[in-house]
C-alpha atoms as a PDB file:
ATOM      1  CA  UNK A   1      18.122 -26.051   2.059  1.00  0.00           C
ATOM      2  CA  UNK A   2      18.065 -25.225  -1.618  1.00  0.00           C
ATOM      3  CA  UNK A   3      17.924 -21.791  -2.572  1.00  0.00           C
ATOM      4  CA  UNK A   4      15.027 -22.254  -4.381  1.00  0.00           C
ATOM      5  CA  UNK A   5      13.327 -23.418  -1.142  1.00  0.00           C
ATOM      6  CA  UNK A   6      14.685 -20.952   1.278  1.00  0.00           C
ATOM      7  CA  UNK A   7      13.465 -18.160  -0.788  1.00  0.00           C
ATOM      8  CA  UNK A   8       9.702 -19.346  -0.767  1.00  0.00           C
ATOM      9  CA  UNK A   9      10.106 -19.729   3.156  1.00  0.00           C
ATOM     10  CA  UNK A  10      11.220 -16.296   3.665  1.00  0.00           C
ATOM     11  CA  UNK A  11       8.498 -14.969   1.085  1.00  0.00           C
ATOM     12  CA  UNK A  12       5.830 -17.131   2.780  1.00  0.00           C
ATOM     13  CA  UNK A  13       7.210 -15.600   6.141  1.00  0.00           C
ATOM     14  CA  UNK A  14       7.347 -11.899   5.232  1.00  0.00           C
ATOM     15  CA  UNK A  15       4.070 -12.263   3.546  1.00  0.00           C
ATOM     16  CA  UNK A  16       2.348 -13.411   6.290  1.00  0.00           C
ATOM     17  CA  UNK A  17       4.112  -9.904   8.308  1.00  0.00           C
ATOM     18  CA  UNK A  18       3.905  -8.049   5.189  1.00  0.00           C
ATOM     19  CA  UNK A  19       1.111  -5.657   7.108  1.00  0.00           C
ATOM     20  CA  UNK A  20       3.363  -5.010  10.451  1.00  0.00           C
ATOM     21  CA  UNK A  21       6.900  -5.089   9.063  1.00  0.00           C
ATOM     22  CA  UNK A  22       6.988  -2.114   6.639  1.00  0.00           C
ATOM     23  CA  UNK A  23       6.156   0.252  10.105  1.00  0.00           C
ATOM     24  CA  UNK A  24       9.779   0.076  10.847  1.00  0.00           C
ATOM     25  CA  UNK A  25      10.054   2.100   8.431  1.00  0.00           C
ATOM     26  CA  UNK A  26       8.255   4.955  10.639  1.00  0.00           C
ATOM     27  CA  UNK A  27      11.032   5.397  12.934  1.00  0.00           C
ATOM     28  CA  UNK A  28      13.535   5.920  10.688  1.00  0.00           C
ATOM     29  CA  UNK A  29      12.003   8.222   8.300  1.00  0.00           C
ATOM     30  CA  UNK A  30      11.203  10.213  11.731  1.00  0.00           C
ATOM     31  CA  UNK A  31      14.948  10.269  12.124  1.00  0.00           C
ATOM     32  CA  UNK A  32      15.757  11.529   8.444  1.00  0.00           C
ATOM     33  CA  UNK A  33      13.401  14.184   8.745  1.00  0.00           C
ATOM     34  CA  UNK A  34      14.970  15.402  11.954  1.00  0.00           C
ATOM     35  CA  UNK A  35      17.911  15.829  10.090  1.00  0.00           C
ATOM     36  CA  UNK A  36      16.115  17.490   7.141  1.00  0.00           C
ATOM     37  CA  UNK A  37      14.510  19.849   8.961  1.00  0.00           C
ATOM     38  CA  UNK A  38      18.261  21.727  10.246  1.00  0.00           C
ATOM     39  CA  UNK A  39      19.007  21.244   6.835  1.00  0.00           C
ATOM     40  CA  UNK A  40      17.181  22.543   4.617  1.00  0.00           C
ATOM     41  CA  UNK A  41      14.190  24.309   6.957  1.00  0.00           C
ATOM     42  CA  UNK A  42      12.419  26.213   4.090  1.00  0.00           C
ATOM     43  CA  UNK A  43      10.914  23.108   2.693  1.00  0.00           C
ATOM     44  CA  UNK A  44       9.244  22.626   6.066  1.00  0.00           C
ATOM     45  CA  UNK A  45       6.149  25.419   5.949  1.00  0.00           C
ATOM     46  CA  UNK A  46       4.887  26.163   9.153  1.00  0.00           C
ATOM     47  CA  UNK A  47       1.466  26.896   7.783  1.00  0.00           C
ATOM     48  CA  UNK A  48      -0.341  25.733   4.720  1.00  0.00           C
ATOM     49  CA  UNK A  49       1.006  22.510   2.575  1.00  0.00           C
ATOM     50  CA  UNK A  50       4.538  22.531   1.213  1.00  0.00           C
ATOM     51  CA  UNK A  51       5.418  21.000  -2.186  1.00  0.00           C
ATOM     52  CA  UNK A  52       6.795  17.769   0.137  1.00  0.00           C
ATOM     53  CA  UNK A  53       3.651  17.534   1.589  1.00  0.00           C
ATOM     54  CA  UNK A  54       1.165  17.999  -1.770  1.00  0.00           C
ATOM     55  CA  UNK A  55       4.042  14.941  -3.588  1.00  0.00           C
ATOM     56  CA  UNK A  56       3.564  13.074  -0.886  1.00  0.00           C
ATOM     57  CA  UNK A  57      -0.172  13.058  -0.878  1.00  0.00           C
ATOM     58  CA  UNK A  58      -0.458  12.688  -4.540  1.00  0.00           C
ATOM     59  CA  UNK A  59       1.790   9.604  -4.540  1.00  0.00           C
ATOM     60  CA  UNK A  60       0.167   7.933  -1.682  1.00  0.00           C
ATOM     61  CA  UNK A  61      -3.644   8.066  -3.034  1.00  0.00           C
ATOM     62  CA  UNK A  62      -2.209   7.354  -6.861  1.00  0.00           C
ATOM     63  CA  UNK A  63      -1.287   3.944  -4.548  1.00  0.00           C
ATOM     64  CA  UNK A  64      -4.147   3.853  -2.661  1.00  0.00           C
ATOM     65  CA  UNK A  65      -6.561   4.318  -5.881  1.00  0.00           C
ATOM     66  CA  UNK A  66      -4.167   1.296  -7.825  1.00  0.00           C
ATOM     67  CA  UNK A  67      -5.590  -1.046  -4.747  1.00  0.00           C
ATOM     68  CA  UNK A  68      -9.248   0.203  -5.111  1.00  0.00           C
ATOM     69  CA  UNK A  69      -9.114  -0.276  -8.801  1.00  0.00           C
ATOM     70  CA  UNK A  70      -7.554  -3.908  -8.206  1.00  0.00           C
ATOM     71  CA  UNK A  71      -9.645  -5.312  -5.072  1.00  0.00           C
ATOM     72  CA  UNK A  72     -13.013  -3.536  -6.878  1.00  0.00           C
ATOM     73  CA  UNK A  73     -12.893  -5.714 -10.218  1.00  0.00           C
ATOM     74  CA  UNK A  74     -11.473  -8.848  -8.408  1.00  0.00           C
ATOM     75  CA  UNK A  75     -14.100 -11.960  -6.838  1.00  0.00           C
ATOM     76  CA  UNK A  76     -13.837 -13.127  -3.080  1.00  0.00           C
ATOM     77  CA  UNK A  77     -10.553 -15.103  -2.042  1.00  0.00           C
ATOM     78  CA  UNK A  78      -8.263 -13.439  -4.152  1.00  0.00           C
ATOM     79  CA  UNK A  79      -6.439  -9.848  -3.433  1.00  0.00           C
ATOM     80  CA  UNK A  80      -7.094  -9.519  -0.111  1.00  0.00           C
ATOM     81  CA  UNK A  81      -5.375  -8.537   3.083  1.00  0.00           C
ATOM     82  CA  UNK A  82      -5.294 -12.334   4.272  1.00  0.00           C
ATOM     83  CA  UNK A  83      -2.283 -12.925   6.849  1.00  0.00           C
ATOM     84  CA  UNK A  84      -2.441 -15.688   8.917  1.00  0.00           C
ATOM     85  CA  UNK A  85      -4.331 -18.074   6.626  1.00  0.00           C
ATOM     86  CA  UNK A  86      -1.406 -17.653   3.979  1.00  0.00           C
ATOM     87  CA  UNK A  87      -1.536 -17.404   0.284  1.00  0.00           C
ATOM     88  CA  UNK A  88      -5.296 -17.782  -0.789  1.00  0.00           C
ATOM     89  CA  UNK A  89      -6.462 -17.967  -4.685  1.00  0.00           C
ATOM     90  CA  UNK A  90      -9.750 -19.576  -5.741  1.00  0.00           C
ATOM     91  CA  UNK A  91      -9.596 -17.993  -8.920  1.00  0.00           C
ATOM     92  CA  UNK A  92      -6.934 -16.556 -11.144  1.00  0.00           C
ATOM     93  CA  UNK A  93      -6.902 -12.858 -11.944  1.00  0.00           C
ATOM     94  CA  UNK A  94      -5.626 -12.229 -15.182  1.00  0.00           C
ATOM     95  CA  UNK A  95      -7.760  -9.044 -16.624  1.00  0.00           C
ATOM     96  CA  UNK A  96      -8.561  -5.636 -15.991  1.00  0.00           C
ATOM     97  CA  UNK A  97      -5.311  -4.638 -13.943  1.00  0.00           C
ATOM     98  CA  UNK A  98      -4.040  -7.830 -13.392  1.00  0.00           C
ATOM     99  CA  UNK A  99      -3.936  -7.812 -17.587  1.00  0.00           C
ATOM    100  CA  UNK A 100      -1.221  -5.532 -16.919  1.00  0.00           C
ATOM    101  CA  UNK A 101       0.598  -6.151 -14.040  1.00  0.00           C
ATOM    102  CA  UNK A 102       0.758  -9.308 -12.022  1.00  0.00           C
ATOM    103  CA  UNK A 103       1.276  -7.660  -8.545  1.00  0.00           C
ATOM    104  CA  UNK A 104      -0.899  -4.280  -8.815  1.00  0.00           C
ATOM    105  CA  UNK A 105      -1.427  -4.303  -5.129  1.00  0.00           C
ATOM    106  CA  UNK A 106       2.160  -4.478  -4.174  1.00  0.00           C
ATOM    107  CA  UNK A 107       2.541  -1.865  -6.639  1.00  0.00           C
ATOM    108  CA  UNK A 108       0.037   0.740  -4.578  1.00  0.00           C
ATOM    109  CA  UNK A 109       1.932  -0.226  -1.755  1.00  0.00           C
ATOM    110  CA  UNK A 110       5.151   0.764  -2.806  1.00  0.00           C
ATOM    111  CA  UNK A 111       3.572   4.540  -3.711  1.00  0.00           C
ATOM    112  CA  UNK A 112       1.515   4.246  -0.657  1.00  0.00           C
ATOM    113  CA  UNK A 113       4.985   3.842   1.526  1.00  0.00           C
ATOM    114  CA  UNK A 114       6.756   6.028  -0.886  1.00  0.00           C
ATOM    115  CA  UNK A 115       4.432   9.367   0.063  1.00  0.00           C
ATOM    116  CA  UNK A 116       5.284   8.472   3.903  1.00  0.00           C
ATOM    117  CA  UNK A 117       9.278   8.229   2.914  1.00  0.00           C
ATOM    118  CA  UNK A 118       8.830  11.415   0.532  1.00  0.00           C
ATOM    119  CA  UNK A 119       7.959  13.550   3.290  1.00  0.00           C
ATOM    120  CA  UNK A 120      11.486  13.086   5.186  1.00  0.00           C
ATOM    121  CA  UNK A 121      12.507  15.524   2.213  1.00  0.00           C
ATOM    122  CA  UNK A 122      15.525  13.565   1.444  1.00  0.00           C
ATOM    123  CA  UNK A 123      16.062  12.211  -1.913  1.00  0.00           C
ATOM    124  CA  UNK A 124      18.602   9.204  -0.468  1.00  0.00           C
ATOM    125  CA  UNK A 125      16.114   8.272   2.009  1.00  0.00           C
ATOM    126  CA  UNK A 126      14.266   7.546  -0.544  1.00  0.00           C
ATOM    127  CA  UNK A 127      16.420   5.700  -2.631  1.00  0.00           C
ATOM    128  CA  UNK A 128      17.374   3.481   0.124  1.00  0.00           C
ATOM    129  CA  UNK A 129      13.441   2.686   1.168  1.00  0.00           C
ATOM    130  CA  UNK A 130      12.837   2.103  -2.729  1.00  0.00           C
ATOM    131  CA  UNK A 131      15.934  -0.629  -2.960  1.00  0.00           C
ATOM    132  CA  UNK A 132      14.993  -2.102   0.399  1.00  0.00           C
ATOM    133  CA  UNK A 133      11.061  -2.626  -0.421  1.00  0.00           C
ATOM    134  CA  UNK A 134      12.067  -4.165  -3.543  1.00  0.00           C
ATOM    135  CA  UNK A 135      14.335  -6.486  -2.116  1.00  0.00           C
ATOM    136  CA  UNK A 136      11.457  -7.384   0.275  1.00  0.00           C
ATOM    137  CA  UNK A 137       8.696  -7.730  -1.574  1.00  0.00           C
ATOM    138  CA  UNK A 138      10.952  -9.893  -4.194  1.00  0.00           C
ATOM    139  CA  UNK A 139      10.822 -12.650  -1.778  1.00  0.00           C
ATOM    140  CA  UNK A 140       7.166 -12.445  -0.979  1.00  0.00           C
ATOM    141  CA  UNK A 141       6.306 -12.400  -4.610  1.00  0.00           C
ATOM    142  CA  UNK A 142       8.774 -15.434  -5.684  1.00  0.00           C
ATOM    143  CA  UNK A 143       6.691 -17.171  -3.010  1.00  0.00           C
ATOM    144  CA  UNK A 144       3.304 -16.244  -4.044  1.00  0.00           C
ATOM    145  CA  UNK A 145       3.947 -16.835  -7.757  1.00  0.00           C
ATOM    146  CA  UNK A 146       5.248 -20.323  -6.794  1.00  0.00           C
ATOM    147  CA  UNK A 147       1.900 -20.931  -5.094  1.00  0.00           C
ATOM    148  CA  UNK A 148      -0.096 -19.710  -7.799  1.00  0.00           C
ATOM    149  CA  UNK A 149       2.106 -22.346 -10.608  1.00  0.00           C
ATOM    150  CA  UNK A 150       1.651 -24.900  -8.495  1.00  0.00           C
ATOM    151  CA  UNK A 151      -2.265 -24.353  -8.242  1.00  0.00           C
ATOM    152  CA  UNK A 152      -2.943 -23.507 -11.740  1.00  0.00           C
ATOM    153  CA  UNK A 153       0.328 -24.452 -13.435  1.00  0.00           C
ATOM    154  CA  UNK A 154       0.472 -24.009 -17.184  1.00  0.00           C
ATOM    155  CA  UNK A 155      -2.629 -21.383 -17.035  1.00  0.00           C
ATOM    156  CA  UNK A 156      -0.141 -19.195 -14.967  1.00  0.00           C
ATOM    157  CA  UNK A 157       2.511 -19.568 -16.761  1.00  0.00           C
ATOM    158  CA  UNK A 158       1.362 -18.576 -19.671  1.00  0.00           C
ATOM    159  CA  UNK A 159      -0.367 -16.133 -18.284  1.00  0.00           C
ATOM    160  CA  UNK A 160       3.321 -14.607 -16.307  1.00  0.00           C
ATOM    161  CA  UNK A 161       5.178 -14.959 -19.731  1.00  0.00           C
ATOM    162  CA  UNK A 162       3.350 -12.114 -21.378  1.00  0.00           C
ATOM    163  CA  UNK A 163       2.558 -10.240 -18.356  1.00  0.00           C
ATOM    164  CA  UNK A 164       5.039  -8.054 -16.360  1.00  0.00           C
ATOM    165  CA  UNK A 165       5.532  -8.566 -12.426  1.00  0.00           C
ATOM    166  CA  UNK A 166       5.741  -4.757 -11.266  1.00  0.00           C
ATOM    167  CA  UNK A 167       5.988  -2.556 -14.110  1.00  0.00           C
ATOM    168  CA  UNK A 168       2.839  -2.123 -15.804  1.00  0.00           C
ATOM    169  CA  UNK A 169       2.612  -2.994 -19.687  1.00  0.00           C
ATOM    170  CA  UNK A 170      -0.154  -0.865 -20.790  1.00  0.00           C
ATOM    171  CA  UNK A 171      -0.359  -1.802 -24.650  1.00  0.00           C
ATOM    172  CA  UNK A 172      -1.471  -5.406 -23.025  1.00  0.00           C
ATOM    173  CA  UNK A 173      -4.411  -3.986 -21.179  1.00  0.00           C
ATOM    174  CA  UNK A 174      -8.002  -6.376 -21.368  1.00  0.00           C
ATOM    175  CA  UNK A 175     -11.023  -5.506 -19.453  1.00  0.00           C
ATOM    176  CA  UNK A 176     -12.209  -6.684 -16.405  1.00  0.00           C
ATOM    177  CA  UNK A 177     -14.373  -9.548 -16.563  1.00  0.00           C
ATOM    178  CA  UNK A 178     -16.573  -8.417 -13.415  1.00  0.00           C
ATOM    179  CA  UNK A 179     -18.484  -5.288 -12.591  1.00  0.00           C
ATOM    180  CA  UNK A 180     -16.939  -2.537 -10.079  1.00  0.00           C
ATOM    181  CA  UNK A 181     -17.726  -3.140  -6.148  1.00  0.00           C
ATOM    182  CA  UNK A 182     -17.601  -0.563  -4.236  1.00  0.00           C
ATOM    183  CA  UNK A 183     -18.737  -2.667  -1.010  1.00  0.00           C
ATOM    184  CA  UNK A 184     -15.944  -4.711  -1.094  1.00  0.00           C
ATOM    185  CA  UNK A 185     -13.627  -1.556  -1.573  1.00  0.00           C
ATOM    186  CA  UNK A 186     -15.087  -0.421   1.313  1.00  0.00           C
ATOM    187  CA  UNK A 187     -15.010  -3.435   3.289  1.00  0.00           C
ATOM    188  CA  UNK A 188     -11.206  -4.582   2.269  1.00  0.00           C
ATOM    189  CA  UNK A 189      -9.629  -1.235   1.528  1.00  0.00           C
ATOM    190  CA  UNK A 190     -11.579   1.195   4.441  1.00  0.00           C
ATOM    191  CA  UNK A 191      -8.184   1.748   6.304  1.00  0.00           C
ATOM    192  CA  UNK A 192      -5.994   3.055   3.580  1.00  0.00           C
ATOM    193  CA  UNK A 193      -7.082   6.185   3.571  1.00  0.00           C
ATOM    194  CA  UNK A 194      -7.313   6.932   7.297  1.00  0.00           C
ATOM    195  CA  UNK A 195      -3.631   5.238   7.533  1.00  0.00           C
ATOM    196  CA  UNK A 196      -2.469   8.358   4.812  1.00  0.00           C
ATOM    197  CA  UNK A 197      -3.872  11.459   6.506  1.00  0.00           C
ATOM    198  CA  UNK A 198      -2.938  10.036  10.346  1.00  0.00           C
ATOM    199  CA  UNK A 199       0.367   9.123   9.183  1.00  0.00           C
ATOM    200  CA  UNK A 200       0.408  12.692   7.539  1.00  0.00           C
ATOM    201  CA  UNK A 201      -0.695  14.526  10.394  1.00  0.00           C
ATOM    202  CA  UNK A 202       1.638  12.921  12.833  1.00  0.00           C
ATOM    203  CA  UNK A 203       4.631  13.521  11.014  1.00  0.00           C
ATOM    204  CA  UNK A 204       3.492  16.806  10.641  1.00  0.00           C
ATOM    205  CA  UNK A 205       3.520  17.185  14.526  1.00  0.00           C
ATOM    206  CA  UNK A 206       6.893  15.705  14.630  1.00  0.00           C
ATOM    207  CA  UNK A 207       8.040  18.800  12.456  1.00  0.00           C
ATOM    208  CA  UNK A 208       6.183  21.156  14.577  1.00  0.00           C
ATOM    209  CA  UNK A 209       8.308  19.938  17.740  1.00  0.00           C
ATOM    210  CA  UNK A 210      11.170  19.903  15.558  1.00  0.00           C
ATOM    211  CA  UNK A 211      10.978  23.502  14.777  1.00  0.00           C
ATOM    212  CA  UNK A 212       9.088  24.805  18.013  1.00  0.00           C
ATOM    213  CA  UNK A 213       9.411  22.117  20.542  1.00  0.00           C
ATOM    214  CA  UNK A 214       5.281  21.888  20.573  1.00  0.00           C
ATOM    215  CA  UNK A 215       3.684  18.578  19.492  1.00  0.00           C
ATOM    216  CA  UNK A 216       0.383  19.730  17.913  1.00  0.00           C
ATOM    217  CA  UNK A 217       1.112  20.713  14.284  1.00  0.00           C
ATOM    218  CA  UNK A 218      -0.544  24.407  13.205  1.00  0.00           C
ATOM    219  CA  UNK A 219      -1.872  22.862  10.253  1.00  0.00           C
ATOM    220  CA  UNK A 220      -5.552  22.156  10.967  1.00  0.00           C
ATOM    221  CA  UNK A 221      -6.482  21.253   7.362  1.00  0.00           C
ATOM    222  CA  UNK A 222      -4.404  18.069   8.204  1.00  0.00           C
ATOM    223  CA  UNK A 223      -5.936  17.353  11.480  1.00  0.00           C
ATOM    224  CA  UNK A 224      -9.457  17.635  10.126  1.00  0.00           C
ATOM    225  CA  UNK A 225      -8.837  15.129   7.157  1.00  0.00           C
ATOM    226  CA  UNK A 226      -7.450  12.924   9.530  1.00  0.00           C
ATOM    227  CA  UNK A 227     -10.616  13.049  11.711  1.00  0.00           C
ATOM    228  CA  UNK A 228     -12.719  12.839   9.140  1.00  0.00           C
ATOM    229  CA  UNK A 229     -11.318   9.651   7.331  1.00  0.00           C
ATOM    230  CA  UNK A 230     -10.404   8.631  10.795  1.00  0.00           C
ATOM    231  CA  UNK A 231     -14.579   8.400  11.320  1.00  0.00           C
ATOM    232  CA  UNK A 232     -15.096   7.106   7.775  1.00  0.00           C
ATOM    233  CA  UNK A 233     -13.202   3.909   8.898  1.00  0.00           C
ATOM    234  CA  UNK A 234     -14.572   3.557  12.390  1.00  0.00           C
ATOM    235  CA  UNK A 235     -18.064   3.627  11.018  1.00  0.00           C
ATOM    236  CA  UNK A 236     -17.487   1.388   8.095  1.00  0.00           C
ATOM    237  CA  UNK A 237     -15.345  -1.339  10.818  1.00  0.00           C
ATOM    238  CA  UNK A 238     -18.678  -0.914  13.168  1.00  0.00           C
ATOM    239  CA  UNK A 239     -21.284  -1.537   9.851  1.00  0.00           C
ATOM    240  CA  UNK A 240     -18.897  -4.782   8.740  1.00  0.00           C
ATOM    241  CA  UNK A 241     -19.033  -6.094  12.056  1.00  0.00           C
ATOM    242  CA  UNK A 242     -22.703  -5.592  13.183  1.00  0.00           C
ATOM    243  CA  UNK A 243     -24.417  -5.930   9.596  1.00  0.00           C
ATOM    244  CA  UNK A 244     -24.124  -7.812   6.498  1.00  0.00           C
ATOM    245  CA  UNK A 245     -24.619  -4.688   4.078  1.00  0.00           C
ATOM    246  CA  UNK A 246     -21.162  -4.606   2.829  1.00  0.00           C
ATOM    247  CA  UNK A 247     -21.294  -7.830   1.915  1.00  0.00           C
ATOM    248  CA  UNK A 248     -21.528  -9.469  -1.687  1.00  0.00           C
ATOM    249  CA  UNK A 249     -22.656 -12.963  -3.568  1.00  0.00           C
ATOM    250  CA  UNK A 250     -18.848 -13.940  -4.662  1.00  0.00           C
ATOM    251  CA  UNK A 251     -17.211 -10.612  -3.916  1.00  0.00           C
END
């Protein structure tokens, strides 16, 4: 097989895993911290939020709010969460954020994975998830971008030449042809925020048995956000799936 091919196979495979494959990343960063925590145990507060803790939660909702401002502005069939049907594109996205960027919601992925890998408190950890997510997501992206020139061909490609693939280009920006939706935010994007505080709080218990040998972490600020976003999602998952109110015309 050409290389050419065998890299769209592997993209079209990891993308279709993209959602499940990243969480071995949880087991690891559980044994970093672990580590971390003997070594340098003053950036590990007991009570309150350390400065690990308020990074990590700034960089994970800066990457959850790049995926509301992306799914919001975009119409139905394109940046979703679609696995098993494969790579899906009715339309092509090329303003607002995608004017900018042409992966912004592999971009709020990386800073949504980045908070959970910041709050191992080691700065090579983090290196190391950084190089590996790139070299993952390069695959995924190689195949999606061959999907989207075969589909739309020279529209994309002109389109690709002038726009960058994960670094935004700001001076290029162009607004978005479609009005915000916060329904479909809600319907496509309701777990993100639960996923940040419960991944939060249970690495935050993992310190407390760490350091006392107790699982249930003494921060209660933590546990409460967790609840609370925890019934935010439950009760937006039980509206989508007994009602049609978050539901749009095109969206």
């Amino acid at each position: 097989m050409a290389l050419q091919q065998e890299w769209e196979v592997q993209g079209n495979f990891l993308f279709r895993y993209r959602s499940h494959l990243p969480l071995l990343l949880l087991p690891v960063a559980a044994w970093v911290m672990s580590y971390m925590v003997i070594r340098r145990p003053e950036w590990f507060l007991p009570h309150g939020i350390s400065a690990l803790e308020l990074v990590s939660l700034i960089c994970s909702l800066s990457g959850l709010l790049i995926r509301i401002l992306t799914v919001g502005y975009t119409p139905k069939n394109t940046s979703g969460r679609n696995t098993a049907q494969g790579q899906v594109a009715d339309t092509l996205n090329t303003s607002g954020i995608y004017s900018v960027v042409r992966h912004p919601l592999y971009l709020g992925n990386y800073f949504m994975w980045l908070g959970v890998a910041i709050l191992t408190g080691d700065l090579w950890f983090w290196f190391s998830f950084s190089l590996l997510y790139a070299l993952y997501y390069e695959r995924i992206m190689y195949a999606e971008e061959q999907f989207l020139t075969k589909k739309f061909g020279e529209t994309y490609l002109s389109w690709a030449s002038v726009t960058p693939a994960f670094i935004p280009a700001f001076r290029v920006w162009r607004g978005p042809e479609l009005r915000f939706s916060w329904k479909k935010v809600l319907k496509k994007e309701k777990n993100g925020l639960f996923a940040i505080f419960l991944l939060l709080w249970m690495f935050q218990c993992w310190q407390e048995f760490l350091q006392t040998g107790q699982w249930m972490a003494e921060k209660k600020w933590s546990f409460s956000l967790m609840i609370a976003s925890g019934i935010v999602y439950f009760a937006l998952k039980w509206i989508k799936m007994s009602s049609r109110w978050l539901e749009e015309e095109g969206r």
